[in-house]
C-alpha atoms as a PDB file:
ATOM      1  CA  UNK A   1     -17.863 -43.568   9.106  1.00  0.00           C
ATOM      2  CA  UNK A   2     -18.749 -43.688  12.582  1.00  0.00           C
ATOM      3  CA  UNK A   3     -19.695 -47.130  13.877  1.00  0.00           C
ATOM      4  CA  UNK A   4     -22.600 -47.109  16.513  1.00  0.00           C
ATOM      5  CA  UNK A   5     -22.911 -49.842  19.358  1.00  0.00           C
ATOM      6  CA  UNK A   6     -26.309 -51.856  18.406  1.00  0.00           C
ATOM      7  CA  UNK A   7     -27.540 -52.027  22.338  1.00  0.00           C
ATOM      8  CA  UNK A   8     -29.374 -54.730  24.112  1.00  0.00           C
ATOM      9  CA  UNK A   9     -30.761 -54.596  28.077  1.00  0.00           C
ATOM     10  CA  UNK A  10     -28.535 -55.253  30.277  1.00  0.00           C
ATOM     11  CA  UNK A  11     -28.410 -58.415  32.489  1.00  0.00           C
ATOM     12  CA  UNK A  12     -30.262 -58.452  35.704  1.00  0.00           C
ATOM     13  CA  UNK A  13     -32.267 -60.909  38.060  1.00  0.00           C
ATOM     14  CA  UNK A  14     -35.110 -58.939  37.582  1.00  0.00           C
ATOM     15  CA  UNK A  15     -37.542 -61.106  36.422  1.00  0.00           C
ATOM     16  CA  UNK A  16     -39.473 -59.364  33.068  1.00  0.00           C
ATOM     17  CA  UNK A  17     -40.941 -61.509  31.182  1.00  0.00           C
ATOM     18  CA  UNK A  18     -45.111 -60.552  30.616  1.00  0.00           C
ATOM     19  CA  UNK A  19     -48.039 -62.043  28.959  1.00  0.00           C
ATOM     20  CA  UNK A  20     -50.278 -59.495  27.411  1.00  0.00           C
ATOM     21  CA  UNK A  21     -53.493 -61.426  26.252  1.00  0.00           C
ATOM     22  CA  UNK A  22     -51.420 -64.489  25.244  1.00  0.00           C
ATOM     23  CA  UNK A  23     -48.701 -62.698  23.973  1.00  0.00           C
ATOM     24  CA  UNK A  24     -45.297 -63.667  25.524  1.00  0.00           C
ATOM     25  CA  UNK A  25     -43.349 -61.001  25.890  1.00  0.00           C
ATOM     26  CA  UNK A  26     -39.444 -60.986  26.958  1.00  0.00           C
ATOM     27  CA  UNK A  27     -40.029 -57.569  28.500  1.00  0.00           C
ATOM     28  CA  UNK A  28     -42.557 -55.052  28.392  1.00  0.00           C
ATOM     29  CA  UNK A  29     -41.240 -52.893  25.962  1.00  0.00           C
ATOM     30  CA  UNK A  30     -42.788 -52.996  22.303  1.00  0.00           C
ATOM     31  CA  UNK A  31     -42.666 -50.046  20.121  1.00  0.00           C
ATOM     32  CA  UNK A  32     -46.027 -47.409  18.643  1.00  0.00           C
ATOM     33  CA  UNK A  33     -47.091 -48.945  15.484  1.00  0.00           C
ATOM     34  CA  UNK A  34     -45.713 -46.202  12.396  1.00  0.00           C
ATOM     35  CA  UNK A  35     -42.656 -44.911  14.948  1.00  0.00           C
ATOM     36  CA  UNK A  36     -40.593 -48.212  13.762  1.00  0.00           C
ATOM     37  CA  UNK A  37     -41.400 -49.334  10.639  1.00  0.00           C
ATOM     38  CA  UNK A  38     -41.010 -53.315  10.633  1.00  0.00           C
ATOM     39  CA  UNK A  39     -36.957 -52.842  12.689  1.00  0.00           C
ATOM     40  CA  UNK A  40     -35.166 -53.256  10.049  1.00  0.00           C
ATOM     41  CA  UNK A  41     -34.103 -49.087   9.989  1.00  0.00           C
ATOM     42  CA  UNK A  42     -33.363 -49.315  14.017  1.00  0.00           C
ATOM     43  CA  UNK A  43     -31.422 -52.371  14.385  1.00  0.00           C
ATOM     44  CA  UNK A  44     -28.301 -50.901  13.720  1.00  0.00           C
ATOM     45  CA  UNK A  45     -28.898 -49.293  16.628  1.00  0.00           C
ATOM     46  CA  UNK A  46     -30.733 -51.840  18.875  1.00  0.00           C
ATOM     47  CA  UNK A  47     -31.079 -55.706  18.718  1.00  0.00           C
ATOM     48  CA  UNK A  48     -34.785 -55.528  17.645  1.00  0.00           C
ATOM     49  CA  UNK A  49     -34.726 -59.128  19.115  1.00  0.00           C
ATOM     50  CA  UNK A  50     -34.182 -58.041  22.544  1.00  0.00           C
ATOM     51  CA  UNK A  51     -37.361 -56.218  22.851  1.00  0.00           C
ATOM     52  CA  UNK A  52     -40.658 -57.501  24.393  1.00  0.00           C
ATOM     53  CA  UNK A  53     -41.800 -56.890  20.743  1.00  0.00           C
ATOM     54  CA  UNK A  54     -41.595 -55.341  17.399  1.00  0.00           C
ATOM     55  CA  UNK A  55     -45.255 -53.972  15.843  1.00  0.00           C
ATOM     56  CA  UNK A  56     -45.221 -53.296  12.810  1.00  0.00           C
ATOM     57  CA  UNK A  57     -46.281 -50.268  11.240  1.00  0.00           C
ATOM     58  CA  UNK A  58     -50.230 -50.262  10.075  1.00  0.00           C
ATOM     59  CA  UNK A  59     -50.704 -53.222   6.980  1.00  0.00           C
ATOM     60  CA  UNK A  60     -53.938 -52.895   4.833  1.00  0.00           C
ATOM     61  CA  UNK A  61     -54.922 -55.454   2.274  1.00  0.00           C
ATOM     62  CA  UNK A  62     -53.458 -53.473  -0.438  1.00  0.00           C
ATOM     63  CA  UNK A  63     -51.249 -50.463  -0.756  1.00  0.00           C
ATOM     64  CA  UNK A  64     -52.217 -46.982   0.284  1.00  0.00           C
ATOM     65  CA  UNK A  65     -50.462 -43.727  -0.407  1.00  0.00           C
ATOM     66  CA  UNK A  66     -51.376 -42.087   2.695  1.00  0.00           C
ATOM     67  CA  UNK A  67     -51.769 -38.259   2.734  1.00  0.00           C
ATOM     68  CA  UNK A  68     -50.566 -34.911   0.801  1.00  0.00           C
ATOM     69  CA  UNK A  69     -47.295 -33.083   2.358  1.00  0.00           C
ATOM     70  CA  UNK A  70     -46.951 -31.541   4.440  1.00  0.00           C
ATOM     71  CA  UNK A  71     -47.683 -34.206   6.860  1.00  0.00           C
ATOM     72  CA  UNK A  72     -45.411 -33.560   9.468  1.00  0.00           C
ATOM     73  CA  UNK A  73     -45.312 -30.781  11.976  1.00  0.00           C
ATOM     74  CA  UNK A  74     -43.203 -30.264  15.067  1.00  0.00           C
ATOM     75  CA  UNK A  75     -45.177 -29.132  17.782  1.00  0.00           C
ATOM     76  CA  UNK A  76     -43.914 -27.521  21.735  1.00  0.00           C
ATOM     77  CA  UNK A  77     -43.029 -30.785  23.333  1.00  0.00           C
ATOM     78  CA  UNK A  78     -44.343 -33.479  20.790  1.00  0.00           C
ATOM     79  CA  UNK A  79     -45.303 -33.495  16.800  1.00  0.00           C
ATOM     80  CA  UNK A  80     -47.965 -34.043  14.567  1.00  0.00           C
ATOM     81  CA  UNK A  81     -48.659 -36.128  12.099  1.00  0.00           C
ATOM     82  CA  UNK A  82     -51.062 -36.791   9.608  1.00  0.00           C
ATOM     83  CA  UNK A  83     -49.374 -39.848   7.193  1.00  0.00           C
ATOM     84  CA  UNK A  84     -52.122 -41.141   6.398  1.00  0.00           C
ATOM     85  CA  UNK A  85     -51.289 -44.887   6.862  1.00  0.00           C
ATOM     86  CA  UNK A  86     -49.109 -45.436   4.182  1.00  0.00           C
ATOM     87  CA  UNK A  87     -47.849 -48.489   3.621  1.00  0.00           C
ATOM     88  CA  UNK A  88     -47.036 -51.258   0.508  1.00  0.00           C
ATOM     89  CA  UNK A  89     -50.031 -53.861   1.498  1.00  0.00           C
ATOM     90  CA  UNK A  90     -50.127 -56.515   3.400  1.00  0.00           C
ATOM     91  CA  UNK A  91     -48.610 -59.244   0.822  1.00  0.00           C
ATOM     92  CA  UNK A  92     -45.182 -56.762   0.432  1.00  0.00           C
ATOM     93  CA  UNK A  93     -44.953 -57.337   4.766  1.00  0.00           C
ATOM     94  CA  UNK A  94     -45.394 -61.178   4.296  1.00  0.00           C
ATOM     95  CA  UNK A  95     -42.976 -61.207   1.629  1.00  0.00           C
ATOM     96  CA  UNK A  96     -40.388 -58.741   3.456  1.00  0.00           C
ATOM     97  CA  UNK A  97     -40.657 -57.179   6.555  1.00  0.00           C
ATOM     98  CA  UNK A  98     -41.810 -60.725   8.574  1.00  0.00           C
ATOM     99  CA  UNK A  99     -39.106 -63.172   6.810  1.00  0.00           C
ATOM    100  CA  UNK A 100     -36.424 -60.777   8.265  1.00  0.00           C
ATOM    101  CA  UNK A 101     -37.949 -60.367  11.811  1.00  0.00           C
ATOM    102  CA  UNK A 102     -38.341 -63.935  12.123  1.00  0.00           C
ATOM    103  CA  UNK A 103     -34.507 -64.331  11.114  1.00  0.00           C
ATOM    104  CA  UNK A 104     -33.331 -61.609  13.656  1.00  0.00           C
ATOM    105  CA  UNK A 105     -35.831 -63.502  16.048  1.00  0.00           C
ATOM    106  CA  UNK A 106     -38.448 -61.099  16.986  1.00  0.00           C
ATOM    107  CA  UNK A 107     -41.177 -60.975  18.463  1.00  0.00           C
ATOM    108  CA  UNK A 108     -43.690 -59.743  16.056  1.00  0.00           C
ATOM    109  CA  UNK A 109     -47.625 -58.588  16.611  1.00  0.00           C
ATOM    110  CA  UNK A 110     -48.567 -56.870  13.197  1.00  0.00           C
ATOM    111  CA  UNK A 111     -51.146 -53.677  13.312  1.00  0.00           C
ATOM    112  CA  UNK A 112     -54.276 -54.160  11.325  1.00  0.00           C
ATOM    113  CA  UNK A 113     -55.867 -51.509   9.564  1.00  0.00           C
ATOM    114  CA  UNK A 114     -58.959 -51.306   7.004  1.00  0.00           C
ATOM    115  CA  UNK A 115     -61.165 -48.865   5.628  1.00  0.00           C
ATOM    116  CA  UNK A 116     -64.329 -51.382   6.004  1.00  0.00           C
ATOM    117  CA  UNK A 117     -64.851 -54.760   8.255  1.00  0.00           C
ATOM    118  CA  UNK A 118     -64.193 -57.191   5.676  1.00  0.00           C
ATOM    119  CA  UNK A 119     -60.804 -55.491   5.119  1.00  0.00           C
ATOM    120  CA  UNK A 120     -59.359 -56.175   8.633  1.00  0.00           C
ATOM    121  CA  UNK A 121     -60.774 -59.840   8.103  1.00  0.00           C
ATOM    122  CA  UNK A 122     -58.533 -60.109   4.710  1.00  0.00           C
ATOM    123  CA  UNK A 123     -55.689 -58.487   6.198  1.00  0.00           C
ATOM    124  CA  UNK A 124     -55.835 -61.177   9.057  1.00  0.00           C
ATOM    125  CA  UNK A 125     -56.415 -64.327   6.769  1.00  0.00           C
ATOM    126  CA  UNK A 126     -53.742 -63.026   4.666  1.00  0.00           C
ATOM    127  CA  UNK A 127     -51.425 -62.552   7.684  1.00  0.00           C
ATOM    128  CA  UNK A 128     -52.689 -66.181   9.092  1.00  0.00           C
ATOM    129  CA  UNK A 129     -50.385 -67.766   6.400  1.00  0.00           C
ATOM    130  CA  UNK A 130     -47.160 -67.045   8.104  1.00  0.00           C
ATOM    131  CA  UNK A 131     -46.247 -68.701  11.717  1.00  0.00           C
ATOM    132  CA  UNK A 132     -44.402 -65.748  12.164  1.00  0.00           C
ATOM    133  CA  UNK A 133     -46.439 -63.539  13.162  1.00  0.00           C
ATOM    134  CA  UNK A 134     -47.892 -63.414  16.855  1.00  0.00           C
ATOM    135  CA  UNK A 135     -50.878 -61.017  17.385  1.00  0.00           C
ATOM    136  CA  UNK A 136     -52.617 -58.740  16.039  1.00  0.00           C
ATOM    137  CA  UNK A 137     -52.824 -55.301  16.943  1.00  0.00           C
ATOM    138  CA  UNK A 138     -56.303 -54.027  15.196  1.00  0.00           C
ATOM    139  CA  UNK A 139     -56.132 -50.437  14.319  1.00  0.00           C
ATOM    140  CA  UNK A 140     -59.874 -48.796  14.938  1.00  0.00           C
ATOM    141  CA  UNK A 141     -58.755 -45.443  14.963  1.00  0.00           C
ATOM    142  CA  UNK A 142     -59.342 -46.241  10.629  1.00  0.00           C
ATOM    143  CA  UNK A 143     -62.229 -44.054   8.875  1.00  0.00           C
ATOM    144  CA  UNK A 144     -65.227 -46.660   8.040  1.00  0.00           C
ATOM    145  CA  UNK A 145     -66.189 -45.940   4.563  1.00  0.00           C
ATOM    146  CA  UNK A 146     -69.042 -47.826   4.958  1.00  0.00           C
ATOM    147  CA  UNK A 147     -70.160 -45.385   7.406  1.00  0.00           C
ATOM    148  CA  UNK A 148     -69.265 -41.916   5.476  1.00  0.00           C
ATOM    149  CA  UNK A 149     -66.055 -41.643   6.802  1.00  0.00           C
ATOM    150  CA  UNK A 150     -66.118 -41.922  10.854  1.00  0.00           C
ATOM    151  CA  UNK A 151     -63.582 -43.773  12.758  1.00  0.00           C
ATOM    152  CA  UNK A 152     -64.687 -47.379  13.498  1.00  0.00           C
ATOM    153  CA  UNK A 153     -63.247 -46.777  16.801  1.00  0.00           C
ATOM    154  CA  UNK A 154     -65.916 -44.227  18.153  1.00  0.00           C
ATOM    155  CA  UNK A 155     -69.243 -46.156  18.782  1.00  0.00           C
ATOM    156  CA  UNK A 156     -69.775 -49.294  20.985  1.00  0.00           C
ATOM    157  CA  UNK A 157     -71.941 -50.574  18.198  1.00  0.00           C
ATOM    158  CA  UNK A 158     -69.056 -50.365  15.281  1.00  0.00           C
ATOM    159  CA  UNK A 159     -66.160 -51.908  17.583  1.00  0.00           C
ATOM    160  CA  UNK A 160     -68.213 -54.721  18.264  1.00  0.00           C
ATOM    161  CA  UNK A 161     -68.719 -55.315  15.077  1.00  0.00           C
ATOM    162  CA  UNK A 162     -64.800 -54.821  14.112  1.00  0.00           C
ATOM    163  CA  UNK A 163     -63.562 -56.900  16.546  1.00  0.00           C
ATOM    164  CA  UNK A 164     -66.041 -59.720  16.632  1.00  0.00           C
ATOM    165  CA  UNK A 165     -64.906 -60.458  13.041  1.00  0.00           C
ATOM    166  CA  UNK A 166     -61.541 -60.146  13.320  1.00  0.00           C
ATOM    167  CA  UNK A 167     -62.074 -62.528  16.572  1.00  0.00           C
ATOM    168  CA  UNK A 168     -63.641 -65.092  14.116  1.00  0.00           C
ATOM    169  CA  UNK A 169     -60.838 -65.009  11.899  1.00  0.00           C
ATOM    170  CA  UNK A 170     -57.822 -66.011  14.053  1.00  0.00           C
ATOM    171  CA  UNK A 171     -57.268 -67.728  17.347  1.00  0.00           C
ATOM    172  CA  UNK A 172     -53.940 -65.389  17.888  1.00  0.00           C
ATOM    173  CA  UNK A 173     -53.818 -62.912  20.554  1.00  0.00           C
ATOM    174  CA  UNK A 174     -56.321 -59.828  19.555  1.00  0.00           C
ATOM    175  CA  UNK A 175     -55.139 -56.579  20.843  1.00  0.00           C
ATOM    176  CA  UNK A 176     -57.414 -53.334  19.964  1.00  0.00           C
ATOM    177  CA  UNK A 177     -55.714 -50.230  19.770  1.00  0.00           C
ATOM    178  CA  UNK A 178     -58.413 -47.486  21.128  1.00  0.00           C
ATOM    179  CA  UNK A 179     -58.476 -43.488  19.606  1.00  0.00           C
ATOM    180  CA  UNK A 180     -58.757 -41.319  22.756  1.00  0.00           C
ATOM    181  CA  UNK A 181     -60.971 -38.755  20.339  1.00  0.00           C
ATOM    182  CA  UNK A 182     -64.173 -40.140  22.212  1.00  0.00           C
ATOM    183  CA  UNK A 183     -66.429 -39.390  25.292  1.00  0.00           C
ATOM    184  CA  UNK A 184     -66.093 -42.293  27.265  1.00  0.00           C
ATOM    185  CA  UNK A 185     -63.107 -44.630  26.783  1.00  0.00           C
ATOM    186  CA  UNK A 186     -64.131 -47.101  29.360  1.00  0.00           C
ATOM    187  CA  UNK A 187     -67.270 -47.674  27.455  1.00  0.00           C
ATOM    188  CA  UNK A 188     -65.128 -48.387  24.336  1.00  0.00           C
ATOM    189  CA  UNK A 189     -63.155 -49.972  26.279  1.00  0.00           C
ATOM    190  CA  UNK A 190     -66.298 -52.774  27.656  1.00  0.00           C
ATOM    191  CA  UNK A 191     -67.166 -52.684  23.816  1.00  0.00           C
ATOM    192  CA  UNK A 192     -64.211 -54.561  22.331  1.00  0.00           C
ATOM    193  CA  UNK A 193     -63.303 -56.773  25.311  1.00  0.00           C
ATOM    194  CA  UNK A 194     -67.099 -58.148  25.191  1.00  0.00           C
ATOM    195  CA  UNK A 195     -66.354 -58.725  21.374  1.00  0.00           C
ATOM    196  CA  UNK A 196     -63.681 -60.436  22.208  1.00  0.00           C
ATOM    197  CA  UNK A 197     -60.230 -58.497  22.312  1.00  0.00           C
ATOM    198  CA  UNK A 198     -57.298 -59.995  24.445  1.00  0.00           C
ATOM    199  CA  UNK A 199     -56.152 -56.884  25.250  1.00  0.00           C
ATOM    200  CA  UNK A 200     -56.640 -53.021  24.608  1.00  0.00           C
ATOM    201  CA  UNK A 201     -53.956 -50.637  23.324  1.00  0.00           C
ATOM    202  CA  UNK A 202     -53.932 -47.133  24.477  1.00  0.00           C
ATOM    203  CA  UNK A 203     -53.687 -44.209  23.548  1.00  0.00           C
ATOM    204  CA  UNK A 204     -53.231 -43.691  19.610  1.00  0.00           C
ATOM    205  CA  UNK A 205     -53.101 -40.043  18.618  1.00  0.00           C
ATOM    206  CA  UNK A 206     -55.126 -36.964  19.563  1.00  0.00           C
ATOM    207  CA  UNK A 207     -56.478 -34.879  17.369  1.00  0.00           C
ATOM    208  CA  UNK A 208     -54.694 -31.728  17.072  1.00  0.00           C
ATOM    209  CA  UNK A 209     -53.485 -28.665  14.662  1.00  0.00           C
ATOM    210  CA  UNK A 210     -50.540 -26.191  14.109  1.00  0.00           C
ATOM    211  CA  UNK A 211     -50.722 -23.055  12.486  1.00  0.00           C
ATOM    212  CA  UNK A 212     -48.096 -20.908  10.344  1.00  0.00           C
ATOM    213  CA  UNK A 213     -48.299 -17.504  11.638  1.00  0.00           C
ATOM    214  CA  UNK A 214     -46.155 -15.836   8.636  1.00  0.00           C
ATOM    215  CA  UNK A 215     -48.404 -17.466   5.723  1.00  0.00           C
ATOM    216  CA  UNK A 216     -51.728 -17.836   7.685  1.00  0.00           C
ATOM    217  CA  UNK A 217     -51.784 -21.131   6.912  1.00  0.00           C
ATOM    218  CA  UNK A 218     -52.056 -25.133   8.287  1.00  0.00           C
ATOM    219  CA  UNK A 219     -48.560 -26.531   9.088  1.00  0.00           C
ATOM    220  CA  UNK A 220     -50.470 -29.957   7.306  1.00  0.00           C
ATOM    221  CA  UNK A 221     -51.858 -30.368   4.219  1.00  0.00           C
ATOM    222  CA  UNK A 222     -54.733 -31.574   5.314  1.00  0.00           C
ATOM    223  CA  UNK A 223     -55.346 -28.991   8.637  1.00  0.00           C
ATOM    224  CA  UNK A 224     -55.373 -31.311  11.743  1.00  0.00           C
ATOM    225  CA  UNK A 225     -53.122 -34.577  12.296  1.00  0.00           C
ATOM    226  CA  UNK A 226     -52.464 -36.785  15.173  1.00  0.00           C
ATOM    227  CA  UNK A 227     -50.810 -35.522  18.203  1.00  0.00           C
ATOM    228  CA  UNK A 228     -48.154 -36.970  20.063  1.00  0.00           C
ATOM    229  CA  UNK A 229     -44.731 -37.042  21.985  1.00  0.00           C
ATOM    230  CA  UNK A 230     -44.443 -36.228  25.907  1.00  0.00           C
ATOM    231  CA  UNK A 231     -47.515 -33.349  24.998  1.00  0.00           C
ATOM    232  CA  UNK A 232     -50.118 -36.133  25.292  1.00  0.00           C
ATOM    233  CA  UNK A 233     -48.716 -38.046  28.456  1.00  0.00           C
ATOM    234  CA  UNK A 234     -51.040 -36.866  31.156  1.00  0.00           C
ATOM    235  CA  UNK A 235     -54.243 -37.558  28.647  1.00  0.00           C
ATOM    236  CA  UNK A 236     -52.543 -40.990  27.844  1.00  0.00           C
ATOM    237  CA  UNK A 237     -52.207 -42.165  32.037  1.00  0.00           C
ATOM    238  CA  UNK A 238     -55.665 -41.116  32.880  1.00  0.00           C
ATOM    239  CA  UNK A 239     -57.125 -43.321  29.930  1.00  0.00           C
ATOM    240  CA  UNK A 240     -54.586 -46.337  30.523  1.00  0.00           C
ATOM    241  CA  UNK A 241     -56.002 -46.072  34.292  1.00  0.00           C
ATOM    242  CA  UNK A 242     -59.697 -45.378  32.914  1.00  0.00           C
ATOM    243  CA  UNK A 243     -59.419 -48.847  30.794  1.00  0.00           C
ATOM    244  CA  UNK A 244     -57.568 -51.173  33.734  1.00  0.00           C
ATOM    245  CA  UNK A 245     -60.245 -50.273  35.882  1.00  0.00           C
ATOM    246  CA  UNK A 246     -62.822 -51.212  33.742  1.00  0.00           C
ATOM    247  CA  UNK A 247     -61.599 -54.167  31.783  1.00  0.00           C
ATOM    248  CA  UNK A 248     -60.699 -57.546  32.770  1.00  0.00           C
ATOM    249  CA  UNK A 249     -58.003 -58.181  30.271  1.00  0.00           C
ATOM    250  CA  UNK A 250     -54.171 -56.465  30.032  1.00  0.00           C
ATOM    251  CA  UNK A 251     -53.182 -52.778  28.703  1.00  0.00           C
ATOM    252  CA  UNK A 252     -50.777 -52.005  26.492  1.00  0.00           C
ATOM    253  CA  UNK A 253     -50.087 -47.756  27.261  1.00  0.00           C
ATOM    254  CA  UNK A 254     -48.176 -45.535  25.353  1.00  0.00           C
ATOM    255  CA  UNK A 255     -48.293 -42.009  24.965  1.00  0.00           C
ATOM    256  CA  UNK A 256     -45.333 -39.614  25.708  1.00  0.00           C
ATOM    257  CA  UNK A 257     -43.062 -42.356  26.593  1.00  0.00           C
ATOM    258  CA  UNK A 258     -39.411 -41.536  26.810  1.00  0.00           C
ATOM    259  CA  UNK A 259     -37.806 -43.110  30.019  1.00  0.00           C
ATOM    260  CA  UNK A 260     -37.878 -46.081  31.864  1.00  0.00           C
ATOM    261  CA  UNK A 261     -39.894 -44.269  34.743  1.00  0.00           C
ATOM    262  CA  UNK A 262     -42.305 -43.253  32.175  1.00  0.00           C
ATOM    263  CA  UNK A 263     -43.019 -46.635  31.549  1.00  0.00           C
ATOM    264  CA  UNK A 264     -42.993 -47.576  35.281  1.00  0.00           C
ATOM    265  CA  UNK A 265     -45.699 -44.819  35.693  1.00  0.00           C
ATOM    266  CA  UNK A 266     -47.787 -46.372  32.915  1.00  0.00           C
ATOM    267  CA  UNK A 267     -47.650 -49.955  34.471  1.00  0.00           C
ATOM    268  CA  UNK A 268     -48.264 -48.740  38.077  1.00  0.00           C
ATOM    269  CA  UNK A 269     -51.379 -47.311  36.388  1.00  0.00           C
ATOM    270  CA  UNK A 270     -52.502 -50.382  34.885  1.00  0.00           C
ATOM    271  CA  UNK A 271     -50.767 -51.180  32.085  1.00  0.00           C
ATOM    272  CA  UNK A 272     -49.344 -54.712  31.280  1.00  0.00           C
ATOM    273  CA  UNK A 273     -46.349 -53.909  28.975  1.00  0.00           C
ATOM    274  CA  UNK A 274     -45.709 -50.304  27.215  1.00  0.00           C
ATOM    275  CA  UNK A 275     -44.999 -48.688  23.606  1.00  0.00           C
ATOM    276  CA  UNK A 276     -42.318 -46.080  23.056  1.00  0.00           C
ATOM    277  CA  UNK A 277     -43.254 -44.113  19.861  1.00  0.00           C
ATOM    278  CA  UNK A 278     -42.448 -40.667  18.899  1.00  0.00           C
ATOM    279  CA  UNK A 279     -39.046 -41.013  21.555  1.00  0.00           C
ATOM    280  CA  UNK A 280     -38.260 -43.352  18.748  1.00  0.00           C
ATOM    281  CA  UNK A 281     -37.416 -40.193  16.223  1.00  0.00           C
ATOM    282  CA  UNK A 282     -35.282 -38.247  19.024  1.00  0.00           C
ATOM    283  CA  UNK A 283     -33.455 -41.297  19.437  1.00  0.00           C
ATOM    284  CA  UNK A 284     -33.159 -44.104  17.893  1.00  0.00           C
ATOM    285  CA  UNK A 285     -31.620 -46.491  21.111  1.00  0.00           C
ATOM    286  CA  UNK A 286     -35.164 -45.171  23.204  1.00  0.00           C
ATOM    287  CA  UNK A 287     -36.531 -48.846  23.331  1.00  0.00           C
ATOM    288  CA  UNK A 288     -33.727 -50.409  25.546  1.00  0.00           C
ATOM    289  CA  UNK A 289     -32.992 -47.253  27.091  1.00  0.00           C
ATOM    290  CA  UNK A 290     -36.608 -47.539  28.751  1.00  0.00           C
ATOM    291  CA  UNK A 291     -36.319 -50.970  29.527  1.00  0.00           C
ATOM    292  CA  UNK A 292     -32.693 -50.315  30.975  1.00  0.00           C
ATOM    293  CA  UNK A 293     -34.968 -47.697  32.773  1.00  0.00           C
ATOM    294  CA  UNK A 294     -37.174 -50.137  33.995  1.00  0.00           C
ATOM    295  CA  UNK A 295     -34.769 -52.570  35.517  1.00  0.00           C
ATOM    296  CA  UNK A 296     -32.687 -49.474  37.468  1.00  0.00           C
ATOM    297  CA  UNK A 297     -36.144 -48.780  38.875  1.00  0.00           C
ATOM    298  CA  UNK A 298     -36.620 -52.315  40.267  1.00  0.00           C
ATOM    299  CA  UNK A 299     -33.192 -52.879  41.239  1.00  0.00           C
ATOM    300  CA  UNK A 300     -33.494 -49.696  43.403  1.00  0.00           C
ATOM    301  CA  UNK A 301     -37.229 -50.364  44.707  1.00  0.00           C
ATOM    302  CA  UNK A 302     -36.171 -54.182  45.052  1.00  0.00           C
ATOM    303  CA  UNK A 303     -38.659 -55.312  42.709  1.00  0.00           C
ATOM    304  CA  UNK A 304     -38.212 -58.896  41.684  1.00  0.00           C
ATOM    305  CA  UNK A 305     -40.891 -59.131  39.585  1.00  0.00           C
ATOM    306  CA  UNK A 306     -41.835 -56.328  36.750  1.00  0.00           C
ATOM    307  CA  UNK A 307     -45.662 -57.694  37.223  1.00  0.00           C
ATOM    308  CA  UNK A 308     -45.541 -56.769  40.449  1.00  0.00           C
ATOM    309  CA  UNK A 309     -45.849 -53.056  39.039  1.00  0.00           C
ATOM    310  CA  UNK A 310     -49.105 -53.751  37.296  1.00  0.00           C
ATOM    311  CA  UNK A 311     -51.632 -51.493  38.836  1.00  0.00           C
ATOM    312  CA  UNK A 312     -49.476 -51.303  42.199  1.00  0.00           C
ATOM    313  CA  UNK A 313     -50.855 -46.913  41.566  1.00  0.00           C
ATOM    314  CA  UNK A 314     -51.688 -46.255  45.349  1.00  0.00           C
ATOM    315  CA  UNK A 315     -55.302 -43.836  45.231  1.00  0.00           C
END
């Protein structure tokens, strides 16, 4: 059996410590909610611990089985998927997945989903129980079924609504993860910071297909999935700049990330801290790769500070 060496950043005096909307982070390096489970599978591979944080995959109130097979389709320079949110429920992560990040001694901001309003509330009361947890990352990309079936995500008036309640129900940092399938992302953007957010998360998938030549057929089961991977990096920037520019509070960008100057180009376009997602599935040692990325690029640029890259973009 071949033994592989669990990494952790390496020392420097770069200072990296950042606070997106109240969340302290050790770094700015936390992971693409569904790329990473809850750690547990990685951290033979990387001290979990060492990262700015671990988010957890997407927690309803109870279990869902996500979507038919095939879910899953590689695609020229990034993948899609279409899982359908599966996951256990919210009481199996309480019970489970945050008991062992606590002991490992993450850092741990839990992503909230729900097919109506009041199910994002009873995720987050449910979730309030534990002082383990430290934000919320509140998934609006979710179908409203109390609006036949269109992401909550994609009007002003719905991500008010969203995020005002789940604003009312903790006092824990609030960030809102934004689907880039709209018109204006900046107006979405305004929407949930005036309801309330701490801090917007961006990009989550875009909507894309593959099709099997041979068999005339969808690679999914269900047609299109989300589309991610280095593909969607270009779309991802342009929003995370987009947002910055018209919000008051941090960004958290992801989107194609795979290197520490990836992430560097992110932050110098706005964003606070970063997510590394589908690099996750190429290799599982990505996360402190990017942040070993990160400090090679301030030692070299003599950065002291990594907030000092936080919209530095020159236009």
């Amino acid at each position: 059996m071949v033994r592989v060496e669990r990494l952790s950043p390496r020392p420097t005096e770069v200072a990296l410590a950042v606070d997106l909307g109240g969340l302290r982070m050790k770094n700015p390096v936390t992971v693409a909610s569904g790329t990473f489970a809850a750690g547990r599978e990685f951290h033979d591979f990387v001290d979990v611990a060492s990262l700015g944080a671990v988010t957890t995959k997407g927690v309803s109130l109870n279990g869902w089985e996500g979507n038919a097979s095939p879910r899953i389709a590689e695609t020229p320079c990034g993948m899609l998927n279409s899982i359908g949110l599966q996951n256990p429920g919210v009481r199996h992560l309480l019970e489970h997945d945050v008991p062992w990040l606590q002991s490992v001694g993450a850092t741990t901001m839990v992503n909230v989903s729900g097919h109506s309003f009041q199910e994002y509330v009873d995720v987050i009361e449910a979730l309030e129980q534990s002082d383990a947890v430290h934000a919320y990352e509140v998934n609006i990309s979710c179908p409203n079924v109390d609006a036949g079936g269109m992401a909550m995500g994609c009007s002003t008036d719905s991500v008010e609504k969203v995020v005002s309640k789940c604003r009312q129900a903790t006092e824990r940092p609030l960030i809102v993860k934004l689907t880039p399938n709209v018109t204006d992302i900046g107006e979405i953007a305004r929407a949930a910071e005036s309801a309330g957010a701490d801090g917007i998360s961006l990009i989550n998938t875009l909507l894309g297909m593959a099709v099997d030549a041979e068999r005339r057929r969808p690679q999914l089961a269900r047609v299109v999935g989300g589309l991610s991977g280095p593909a969607v990096k270009p779309v991802a920037l342009r929003m995370v700049w987009e947002v910055s520019r018209a919000v008051q509070v941090p960004v958290l960008g992801m989107g194609g990330i795979s290197s520490g100057i990836d992430a560097v180009e992110f932050m110098l376009a706005g964003a606070t801290a970063v997510a590394v997602g589908t690099a996750n599935f190429v290799d599982p040692r990505a996360t402190v790769q990017v942040i070993d990325g990160i400090i090679d690029y301030c030692e070299r640029q003599g950065v002291s500070d990594v907030n000092e890259l936080i919209g530095a973009l020159e236009c």
